[in-house]
Protein backbone atom coordinates (compact mmCIF):
# COMPACT_ATOMS: atom_id res chain seq x y z
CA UNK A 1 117.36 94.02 65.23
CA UNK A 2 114.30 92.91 67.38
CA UNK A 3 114.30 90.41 70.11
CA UNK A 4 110.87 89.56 71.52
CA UNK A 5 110.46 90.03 75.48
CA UNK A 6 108.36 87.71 76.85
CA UNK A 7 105.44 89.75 79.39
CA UNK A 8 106.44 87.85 82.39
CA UNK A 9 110.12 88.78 81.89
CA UNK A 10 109.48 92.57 81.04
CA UNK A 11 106.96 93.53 83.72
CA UNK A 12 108.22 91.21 86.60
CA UNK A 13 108.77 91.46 88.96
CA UNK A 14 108.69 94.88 89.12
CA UNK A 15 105.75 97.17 89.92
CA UNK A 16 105.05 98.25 86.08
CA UNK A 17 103.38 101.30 86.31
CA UNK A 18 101.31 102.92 82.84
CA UNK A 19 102.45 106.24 83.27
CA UNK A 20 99.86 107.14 80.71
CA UNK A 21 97.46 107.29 83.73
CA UNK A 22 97.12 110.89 83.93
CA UNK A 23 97.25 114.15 81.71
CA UNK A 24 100.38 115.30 81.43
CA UNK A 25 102.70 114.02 84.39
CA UNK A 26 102.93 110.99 86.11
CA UNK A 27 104.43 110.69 89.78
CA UNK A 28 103.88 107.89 92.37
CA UNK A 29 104.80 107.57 95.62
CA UNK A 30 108.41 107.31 94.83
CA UNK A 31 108.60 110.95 94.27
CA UNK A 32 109.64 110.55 91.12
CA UNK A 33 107.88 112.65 87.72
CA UNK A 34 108.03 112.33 84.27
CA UNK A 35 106.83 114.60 81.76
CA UNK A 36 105.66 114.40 78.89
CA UNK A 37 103.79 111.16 79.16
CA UNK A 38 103.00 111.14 75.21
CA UNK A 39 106.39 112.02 73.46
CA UNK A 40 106.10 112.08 69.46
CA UNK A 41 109.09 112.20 66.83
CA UNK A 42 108.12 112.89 63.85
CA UNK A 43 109.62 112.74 60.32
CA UNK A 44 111.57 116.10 60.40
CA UNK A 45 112.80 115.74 64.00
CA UNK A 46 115.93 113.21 65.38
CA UNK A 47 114.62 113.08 69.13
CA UNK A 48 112.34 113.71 71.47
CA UNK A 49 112.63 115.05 75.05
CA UNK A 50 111.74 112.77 78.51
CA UNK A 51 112.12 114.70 81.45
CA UNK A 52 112.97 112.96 84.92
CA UNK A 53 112.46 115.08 88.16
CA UNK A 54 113.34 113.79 91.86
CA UNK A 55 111.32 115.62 94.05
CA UNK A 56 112.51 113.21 97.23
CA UNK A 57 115.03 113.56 99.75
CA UNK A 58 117.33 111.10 98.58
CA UNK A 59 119.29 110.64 95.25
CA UNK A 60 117.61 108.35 93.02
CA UNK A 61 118.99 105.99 90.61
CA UNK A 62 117.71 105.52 87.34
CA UNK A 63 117.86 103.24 84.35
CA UNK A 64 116.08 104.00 80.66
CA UNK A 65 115.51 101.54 78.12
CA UNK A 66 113.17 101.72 74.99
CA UNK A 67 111.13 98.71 73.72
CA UNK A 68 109.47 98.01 70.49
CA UNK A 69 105.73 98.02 71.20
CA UNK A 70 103.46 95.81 69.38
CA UNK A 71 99.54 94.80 69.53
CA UNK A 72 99.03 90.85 68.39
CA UNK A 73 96.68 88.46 69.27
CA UNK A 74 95.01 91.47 71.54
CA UNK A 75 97.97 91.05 73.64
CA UNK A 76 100.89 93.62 74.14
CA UNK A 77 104.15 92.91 72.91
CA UNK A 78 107.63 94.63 73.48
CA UNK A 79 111.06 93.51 71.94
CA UNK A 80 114.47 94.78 72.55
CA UNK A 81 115.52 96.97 69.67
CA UNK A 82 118.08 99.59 68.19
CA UNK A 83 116.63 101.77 66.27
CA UNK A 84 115.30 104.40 69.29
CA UNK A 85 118.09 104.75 71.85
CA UNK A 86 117.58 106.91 75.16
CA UNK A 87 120.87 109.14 76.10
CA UNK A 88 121.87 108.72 78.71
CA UNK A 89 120.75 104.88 79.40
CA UNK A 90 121.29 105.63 82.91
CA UNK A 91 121.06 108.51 85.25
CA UNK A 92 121.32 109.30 89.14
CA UNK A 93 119.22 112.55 89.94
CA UNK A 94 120.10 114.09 93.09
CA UNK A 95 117.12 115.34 95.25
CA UNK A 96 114.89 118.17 94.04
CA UNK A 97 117.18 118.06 90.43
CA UNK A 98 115.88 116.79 87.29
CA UNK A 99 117.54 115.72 84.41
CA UNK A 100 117.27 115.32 80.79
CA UNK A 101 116.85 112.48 79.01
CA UNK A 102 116.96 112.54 74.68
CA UNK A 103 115.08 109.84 72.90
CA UNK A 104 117.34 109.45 69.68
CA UNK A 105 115.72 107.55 66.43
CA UNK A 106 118.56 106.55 64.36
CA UNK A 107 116.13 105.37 61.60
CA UNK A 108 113.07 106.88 59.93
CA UNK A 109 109.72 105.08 59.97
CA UNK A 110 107.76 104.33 56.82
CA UNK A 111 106.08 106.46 55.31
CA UNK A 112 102.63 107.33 56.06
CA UNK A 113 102.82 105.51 59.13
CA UNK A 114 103.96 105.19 63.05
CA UNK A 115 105.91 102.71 65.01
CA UNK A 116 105.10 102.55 68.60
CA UNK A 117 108.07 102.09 71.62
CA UNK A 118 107.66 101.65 75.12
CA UNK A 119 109.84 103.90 77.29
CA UNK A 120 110.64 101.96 80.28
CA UNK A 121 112.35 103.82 83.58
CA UNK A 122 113.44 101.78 86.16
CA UNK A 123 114.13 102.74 89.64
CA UNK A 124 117.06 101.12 91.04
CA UNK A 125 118.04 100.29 94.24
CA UNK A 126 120.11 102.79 95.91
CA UNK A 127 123.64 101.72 97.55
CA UNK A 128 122.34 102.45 100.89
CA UNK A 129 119.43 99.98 100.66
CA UNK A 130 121.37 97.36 98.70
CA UNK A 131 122.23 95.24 101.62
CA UNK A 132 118.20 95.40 103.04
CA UNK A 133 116.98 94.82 99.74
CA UNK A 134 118.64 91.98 99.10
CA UNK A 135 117.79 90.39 102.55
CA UNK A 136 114.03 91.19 102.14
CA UNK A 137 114.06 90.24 98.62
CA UNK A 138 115.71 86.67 99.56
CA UNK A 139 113.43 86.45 101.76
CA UNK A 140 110.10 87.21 100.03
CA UNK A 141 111.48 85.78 96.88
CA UNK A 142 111.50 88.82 95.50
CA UNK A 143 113.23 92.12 94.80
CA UNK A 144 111.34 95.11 94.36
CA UNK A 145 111.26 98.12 92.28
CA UNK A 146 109.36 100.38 90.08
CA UNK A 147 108.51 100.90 86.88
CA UNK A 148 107.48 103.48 84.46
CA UNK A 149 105.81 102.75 81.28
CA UNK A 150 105.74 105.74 78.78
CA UNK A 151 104.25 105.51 75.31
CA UNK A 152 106.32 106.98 72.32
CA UNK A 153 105.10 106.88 68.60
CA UNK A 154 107.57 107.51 65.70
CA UNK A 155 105.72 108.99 62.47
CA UNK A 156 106.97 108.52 59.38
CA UNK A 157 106.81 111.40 56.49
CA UNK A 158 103.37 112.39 55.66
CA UNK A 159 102.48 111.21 58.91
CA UNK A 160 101.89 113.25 62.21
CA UNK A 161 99.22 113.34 64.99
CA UNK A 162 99.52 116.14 67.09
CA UNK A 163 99.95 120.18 66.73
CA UNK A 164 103.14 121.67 66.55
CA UNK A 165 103.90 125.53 67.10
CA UNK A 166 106.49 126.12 65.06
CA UNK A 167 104.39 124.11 61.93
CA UNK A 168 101.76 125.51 60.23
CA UNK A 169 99.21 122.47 58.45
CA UNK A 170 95.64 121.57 58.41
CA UNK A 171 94.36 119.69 61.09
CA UNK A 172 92.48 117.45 58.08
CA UNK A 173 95.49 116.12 57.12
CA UNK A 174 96.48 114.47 60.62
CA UNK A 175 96.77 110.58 61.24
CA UNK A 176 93.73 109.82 63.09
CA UNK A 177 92.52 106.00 64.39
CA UNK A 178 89.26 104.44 63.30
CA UNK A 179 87.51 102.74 65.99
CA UNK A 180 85.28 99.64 65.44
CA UNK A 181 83.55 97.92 68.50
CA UNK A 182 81.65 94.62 69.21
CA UNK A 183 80.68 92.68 72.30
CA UNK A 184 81.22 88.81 72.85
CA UNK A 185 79.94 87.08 76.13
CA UNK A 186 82.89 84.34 77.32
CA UNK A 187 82.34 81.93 80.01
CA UNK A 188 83.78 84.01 82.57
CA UNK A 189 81.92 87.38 81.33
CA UNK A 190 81.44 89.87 78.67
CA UNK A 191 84.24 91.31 76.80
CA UNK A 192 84.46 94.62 75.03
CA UNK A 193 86.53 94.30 71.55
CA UNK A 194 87.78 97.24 69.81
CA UNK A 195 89.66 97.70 66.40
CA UNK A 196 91.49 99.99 65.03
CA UNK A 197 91.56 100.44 61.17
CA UNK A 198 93.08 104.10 61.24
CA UNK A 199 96.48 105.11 60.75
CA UNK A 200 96.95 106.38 64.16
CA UNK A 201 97.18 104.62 68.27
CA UNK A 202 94.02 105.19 69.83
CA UNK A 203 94.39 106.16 73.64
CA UNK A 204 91.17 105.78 75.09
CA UNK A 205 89.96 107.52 78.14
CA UNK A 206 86.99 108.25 79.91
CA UNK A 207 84.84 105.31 78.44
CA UNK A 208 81.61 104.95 78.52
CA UNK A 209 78.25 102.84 77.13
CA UNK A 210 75.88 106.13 75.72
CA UNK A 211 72.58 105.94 74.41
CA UNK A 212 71.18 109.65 73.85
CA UNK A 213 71.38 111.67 76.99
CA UNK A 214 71.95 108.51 78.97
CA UNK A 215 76.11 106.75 79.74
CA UNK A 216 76.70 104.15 82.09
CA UNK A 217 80.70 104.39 82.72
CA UNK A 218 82.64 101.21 81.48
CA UNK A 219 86.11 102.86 83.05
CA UNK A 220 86.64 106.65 84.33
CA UNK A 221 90.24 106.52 83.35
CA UNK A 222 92.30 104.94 80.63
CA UNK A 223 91.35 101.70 79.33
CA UNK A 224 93.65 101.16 77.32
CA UNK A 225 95.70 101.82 73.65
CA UNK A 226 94.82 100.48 70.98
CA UNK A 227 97.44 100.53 67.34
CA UNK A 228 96.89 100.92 63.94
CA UNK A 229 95.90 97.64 62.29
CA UNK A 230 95.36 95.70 66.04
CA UNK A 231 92.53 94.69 68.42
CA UNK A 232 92.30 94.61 71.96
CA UNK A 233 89.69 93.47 74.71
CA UNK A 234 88.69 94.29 77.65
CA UNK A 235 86.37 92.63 80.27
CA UNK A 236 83.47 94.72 81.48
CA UNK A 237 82.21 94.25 84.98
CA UNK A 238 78.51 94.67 83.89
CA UNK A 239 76.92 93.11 80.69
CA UNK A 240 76.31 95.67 78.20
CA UNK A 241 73.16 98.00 78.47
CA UNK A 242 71.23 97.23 75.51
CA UNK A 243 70.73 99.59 73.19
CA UNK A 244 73.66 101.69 73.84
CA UNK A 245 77.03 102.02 71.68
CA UNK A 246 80.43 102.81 73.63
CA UNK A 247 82.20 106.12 73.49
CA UNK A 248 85.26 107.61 74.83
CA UNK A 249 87.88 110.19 74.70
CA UNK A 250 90.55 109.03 72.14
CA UNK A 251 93.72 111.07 72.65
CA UNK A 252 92.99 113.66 74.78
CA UNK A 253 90.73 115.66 72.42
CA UNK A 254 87.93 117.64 74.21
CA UNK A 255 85.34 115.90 72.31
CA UNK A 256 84.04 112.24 73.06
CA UNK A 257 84.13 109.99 69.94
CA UNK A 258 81.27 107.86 69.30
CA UNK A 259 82.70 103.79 67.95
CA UNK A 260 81.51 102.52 65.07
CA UNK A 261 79.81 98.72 65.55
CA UNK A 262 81.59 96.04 63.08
C-alpha cells in the first residue's frame, strides 16, 4: 500500500544528506558510515545487506525506514510502503560497533524491470542530549538531526544491472539506461534536461559539456539520478558552450558516456 510523502515533510527538517555522494561509503561529521551506498536485490535474492558503523565516542541511536522512490514531473517522489521492510527498524550502535541491517522485499518486482526505494537512516537524539535539544530546538524553531539517503533498486526476473560473483552471464544482457539530453533557457537561466528511455536508473557523475578534446565541467560530482521512463533538470551556472554535447559517468563505469540530443 503506498502513501505519498510530501518533500517538505520527508526531508524537513532534518539535514537530508544523498549518501550517494561518494564511491562506496558515506560518513559525515557525525561519525557515522554506511556501506554499500548502491544496494541491489535482484530476482533470485530476498534481501540485501546495509551496514551501519559508529566510529564516535558515544552510542548512537538509529532509526531505518524505506520509501518508495519515484521520478514525476522532474521532481522526486517518496511514499510510505510495505513491500521492502528494513530489520531491524531501529538500532542503537555502541561506539566503534557496527551493526547489521537486512533490507527484506516481501514481493517480487515485474518482470523485466526495477522499482526504486529510498533507504532513509535517521539519527536520533540521544537521551543525554534530549533535554538540550529540545530547549535549542524550541528555541530556534527547530529540532535537528541527520539524515541519510541511500538508493536501493529492486530488479525483477530477467532484469539485473550489476556483476555478481557467484553468477556467471553476459554483460550484453544487463539493464542499462538510455540517456537523451536537451537544453531550454528559463527566465531565471538555462536548464539541462535529461531522459531516460532505458530500462535501468541512471546515476550520473562527473558531468561534463565535451566537444572533441575540449569539456567544460557542468558538476565534478553527482548530479543527480535519473529512472527508467522519467526526466529530470538541472540548472547550469553557465549557458551551454555551443557546439558541445554533455557527457558523464553513468553508474560508476570507468568509461564516460556520451548523451544522445532529443
Amino acid at each position: 500500500m503506498f502513501r505519498s510523502i510530501p518533500l517538505h515533510k520527508t526531508l524537513a527538517p532534518a539535514l537530508f544528506l544523498a549518501a550517494c555522494l561518494a564511491g562506496g561509503a558515506v560518513q559525515a561529521q557525525s561519525s557515522l558510515m554506511i556501506w554499500p551506498l548502491d544496494p541491489v536485490i535482484e530476482d533470485d535474492q530476498r534481501a540485501a545487506a546495509l551496514w551501519l558503523e559508529n566510529r564516535g565516542t558515544q552510542p548512537m541511536s538509529l532509526q531505518i525506514r524505506v520509501l518508495a522512490w519515484s521520478q514525476s514531473d522532474r521532481t522526486d517522489g517518496y511514499a510510505s510502503q510495505e513491500t521492502v521492510v528494513a530489520s531491524p527498524p531501529m538500532a542503537v550502535v555502541p561506539a566503534g560497533q557496527r551493526q547489521l541491517v537486512r533490507l527484506m522485499n516481501t514481493r517480487p518486482a515485474p518482470e523485466g524491470t526495477e522499482l526504486a526505494y529510498r533507504v532513509l537512516v535517521d539519527e536520533l537524539p540521544s537521551a543525554d542530549g534530549a533535554e538540550d535539544s529540545q530547549r535549542q530546538g524550541s528555541a530556534m524553531g527547530i529540532k535537528l538531526q541527520i539524515r541519510y539517503s541511500v538508493p536501493l533498486f529492486v530488479s525483477g526476473k530477467d532484469h539485473w544491472t550489476k556483476p555478481r560473483a557467484d553468477k556467471q552471464r553476459d554483460s550484453a544482457s544487463a539493464a542499462r539506461p538510455e540517456l537523451r539530453w536537451r537544453t531550454e533557457r528559463g527566465m531565471d537561466g538555462h536548464y539541462l534536461f535529461v531522459r531516460n528511455d532505458g530500462r535501468a536508473h541512471a546515476r550520473l557523475t562527473a558531468v561534463q559539456w565535451a566537444r572533441d578534446s575540449n569539456t567544460v565541467t557542468i558538476n565534478p560530482g553527482l548530479l543527480g539520478y535519473v529512472l527508467p521512463g522519467a526526466e529530470m533538470r538541472w540548472k547550469l551556472e553557465q549557458p551551454p558552450p555551443p557546439g558541445h554535447v554533455p557527457q558523464a559517468r553513468v553508474n560508476n563505469a570507468e568509461a564516460v558516456t556520451v548523451f544522445t540530443a532529443q
